[in-house]
Protein backbone atom coordinates (compact mmCIF):
# COMPACT_ATOMS: atom_id res chain seq x y z
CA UNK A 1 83.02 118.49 113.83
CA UNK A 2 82.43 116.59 110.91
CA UNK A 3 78.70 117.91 110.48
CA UNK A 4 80.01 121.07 109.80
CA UNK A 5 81.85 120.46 106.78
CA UNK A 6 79.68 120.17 103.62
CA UNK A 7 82.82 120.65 101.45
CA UNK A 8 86.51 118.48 101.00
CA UNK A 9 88.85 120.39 98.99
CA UNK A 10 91.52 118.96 96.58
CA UNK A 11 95.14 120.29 95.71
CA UNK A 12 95.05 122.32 92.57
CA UNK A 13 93.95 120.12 89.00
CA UNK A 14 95.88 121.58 86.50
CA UNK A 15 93.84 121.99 83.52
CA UNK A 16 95.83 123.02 81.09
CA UNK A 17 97.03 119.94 79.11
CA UNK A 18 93.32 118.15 79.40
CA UNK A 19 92.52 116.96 75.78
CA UNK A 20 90.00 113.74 76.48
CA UNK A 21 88.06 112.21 79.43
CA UNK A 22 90.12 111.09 82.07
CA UNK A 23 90.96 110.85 85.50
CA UNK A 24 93.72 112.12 87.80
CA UNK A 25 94.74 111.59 91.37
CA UNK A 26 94.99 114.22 94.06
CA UNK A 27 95.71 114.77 97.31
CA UNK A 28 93.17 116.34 99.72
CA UNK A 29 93.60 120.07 100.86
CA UNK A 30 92.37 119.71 104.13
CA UNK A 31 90.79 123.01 105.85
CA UNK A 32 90.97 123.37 108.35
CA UNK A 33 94.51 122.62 108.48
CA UNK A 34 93.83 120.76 111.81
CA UNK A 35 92.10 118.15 110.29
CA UNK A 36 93.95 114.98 109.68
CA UNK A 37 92.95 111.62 108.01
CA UNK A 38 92.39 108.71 109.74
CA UNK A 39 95.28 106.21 110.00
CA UNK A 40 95.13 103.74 107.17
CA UNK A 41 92.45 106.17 105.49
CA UNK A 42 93.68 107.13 102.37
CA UNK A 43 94.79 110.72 101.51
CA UNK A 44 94.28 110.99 97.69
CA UNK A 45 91.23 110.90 95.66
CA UNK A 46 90.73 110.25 91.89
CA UNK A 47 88.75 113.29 90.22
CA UNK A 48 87.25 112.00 86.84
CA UNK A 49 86.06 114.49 84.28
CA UNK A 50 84.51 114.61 80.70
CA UNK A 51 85.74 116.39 78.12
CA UNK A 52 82.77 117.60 75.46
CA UNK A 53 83.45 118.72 71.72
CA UNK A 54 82.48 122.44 71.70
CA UNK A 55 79.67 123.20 69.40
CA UNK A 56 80.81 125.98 66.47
């Protein structure tokens, strides 16, 4: 089953109060919903991102 999925979703990031680099922890959006995470596996992930000056 597992050779089929190429992508693991997250719960939504909200992106609306990012200002500087940072991190934030999610939990996974698992699709299908059948799929579960193994016990003692854990269920949240830390999505870091980078936050660039825009050029004028």
């Amino acid at each position: 089953m597992l050779e089929n999925i190429s992508t693991v979703y997250t719960e939504k990031v909200p992106l609306d109060n990012i200002e500087k680099t940072d991190g934030i922890t999610v939990n996974l959006a698992l699709d299908p919903a059948f799929l579960k995470i193994a016990p003692g596996s854990r269920d949240k992930i830390t999505v870091q991102y980078a936050v660039k000056e825009r050029l004028k």
